[in-house]
N, C-alpha and C. Protein backbone atom coordinates (compact mmCIF):
# COMPACT_ATOMS: atom_id res chain seq x y z
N UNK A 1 -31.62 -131.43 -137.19
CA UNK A 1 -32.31 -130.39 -137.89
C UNK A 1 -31.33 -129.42 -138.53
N UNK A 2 -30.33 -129.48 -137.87
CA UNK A 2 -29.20 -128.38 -138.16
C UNK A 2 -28.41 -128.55 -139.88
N UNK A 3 -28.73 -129.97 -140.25
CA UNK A 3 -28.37 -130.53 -141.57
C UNK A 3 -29.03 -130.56 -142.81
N UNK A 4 -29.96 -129.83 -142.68
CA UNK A 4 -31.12 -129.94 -143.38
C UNK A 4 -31.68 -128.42 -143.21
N UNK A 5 -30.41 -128.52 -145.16
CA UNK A 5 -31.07 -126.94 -145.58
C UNK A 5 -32.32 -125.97 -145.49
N UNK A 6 -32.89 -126.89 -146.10
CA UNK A 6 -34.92 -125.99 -146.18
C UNK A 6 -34.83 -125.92 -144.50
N UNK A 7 -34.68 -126.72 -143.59
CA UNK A 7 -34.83 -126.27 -142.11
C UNK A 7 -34.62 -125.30 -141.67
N UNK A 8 -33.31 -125.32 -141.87
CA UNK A 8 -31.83 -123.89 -141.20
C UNK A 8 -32.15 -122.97 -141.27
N UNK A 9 -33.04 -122.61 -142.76
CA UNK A 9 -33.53 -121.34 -143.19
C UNK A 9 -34.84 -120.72 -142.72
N UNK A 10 -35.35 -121.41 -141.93
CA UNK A 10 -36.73 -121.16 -141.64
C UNK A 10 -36.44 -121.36 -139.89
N UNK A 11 -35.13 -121.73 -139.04
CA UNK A 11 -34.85 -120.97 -137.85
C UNK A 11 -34.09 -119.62 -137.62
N UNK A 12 -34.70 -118.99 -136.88
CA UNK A 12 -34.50 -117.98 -136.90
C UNK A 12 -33.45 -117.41 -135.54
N UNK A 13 -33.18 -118.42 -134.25
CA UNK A 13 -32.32 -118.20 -133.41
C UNK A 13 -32.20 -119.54 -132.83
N UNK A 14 -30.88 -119.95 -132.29
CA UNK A 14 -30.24 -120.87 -131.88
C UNK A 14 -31.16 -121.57 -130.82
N UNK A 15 -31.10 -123.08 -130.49
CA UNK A 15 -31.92 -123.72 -129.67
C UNK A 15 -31.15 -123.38 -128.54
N UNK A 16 -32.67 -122.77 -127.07
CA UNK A 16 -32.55 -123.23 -125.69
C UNK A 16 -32.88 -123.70 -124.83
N UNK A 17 -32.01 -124.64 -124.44
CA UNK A 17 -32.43 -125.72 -123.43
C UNK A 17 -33.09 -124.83 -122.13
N UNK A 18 -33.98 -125.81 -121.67
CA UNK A 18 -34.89 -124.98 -120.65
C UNK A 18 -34.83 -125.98 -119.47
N UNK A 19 -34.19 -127.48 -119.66
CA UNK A 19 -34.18 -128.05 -118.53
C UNK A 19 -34.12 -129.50 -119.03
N UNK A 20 -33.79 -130.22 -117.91
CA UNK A 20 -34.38 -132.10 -118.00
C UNK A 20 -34.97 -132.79 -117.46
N UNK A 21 -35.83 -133.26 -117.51
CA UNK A 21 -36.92 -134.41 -116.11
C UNK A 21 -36.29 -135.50 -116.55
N UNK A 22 -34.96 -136.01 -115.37
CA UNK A 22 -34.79 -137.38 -115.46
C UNK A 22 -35.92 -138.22 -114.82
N UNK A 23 -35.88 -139.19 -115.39
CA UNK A 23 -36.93 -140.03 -114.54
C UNK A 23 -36.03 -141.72 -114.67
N UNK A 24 -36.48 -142.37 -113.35
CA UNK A 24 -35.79 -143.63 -113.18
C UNK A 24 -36.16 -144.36 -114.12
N UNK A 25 -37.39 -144.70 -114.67
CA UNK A 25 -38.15 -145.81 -115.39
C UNK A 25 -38.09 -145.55 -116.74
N UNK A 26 -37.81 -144.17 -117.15
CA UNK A 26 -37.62 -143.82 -118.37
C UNK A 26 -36.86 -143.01 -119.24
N UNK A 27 -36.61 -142.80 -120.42
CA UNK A 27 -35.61 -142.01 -121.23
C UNK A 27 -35.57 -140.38 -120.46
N UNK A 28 -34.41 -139.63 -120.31
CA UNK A 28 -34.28 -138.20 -120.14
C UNK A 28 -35.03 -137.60 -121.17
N UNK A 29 -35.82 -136.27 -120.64
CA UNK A 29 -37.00 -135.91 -120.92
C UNK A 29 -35.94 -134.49 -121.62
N UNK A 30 -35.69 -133.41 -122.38
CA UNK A 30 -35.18 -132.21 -122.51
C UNK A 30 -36.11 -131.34 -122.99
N UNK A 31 -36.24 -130.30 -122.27
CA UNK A 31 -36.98 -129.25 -122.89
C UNK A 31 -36.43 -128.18 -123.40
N UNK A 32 -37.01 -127.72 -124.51
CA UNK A 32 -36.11 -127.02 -125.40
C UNK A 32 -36.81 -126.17 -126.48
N UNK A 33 -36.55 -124.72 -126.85
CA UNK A 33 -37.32 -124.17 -127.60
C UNK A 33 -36.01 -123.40 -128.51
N UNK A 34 -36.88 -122.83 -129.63
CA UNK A 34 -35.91 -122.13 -130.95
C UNK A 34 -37.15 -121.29 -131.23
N UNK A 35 -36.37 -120.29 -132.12
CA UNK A 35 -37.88 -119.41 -133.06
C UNK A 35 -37.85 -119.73 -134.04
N UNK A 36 -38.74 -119.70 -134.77
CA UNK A 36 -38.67 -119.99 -136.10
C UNK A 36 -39.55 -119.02 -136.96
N UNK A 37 -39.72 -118.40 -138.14
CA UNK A 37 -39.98 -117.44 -138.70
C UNK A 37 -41.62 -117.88 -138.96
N UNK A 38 -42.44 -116.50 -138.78
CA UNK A 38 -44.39 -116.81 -138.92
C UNK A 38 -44.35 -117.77 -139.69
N UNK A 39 -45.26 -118.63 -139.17
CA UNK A 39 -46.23 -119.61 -139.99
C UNK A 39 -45.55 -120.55 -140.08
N UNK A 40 -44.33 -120.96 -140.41
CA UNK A 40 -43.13 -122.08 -140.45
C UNK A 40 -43.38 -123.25 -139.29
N UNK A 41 -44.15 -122.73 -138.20
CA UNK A 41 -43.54 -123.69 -136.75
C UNK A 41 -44.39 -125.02 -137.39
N UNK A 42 -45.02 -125.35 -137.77
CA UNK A 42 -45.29 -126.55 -138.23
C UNK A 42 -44.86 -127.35 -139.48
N UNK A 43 -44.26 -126.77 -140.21
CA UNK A 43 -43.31 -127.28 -140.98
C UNK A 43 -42.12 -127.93 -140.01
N UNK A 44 -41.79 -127.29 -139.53
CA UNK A 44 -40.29 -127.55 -138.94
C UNK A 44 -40.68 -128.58 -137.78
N UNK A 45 -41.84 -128.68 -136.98
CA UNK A 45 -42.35 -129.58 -136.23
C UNK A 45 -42.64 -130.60 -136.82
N UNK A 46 -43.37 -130.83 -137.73
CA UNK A 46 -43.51 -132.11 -138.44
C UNK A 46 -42.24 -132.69 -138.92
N UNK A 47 -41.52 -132.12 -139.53
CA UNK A 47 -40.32 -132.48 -139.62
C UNK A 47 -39.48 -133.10 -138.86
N UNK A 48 -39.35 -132.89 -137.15
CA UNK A 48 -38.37 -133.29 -136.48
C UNK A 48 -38.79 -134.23 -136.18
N UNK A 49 -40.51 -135.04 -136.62
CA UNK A 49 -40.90 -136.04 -135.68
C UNK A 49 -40.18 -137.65 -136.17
């Protein structure tokens, strides 16, 4: 996300990690939040998918 101008501009503070659920059977899980400026969070969500 960090590469991708129109993005960059529409976060508003650095991503923080909040944790990981490893699990045996499956991929590491990371939880993680950023702000992003009103109304934007779905732009920038659709985007990362």
């Amino acid at each position: 996300m960090y590469d991708v101008p129109e993005l960059l501009s529409k976060v508003e503070e650095d991503i923080e990690i909040n944790g990981l659920d490893p699990s045996a059977d499956s991929p590491v899980v990371v939880r993680s939040r950023f702000k992003v400026k009103p109304l934007e969070q779905w732009t920038v969500w659709w985007a990362s998918l």
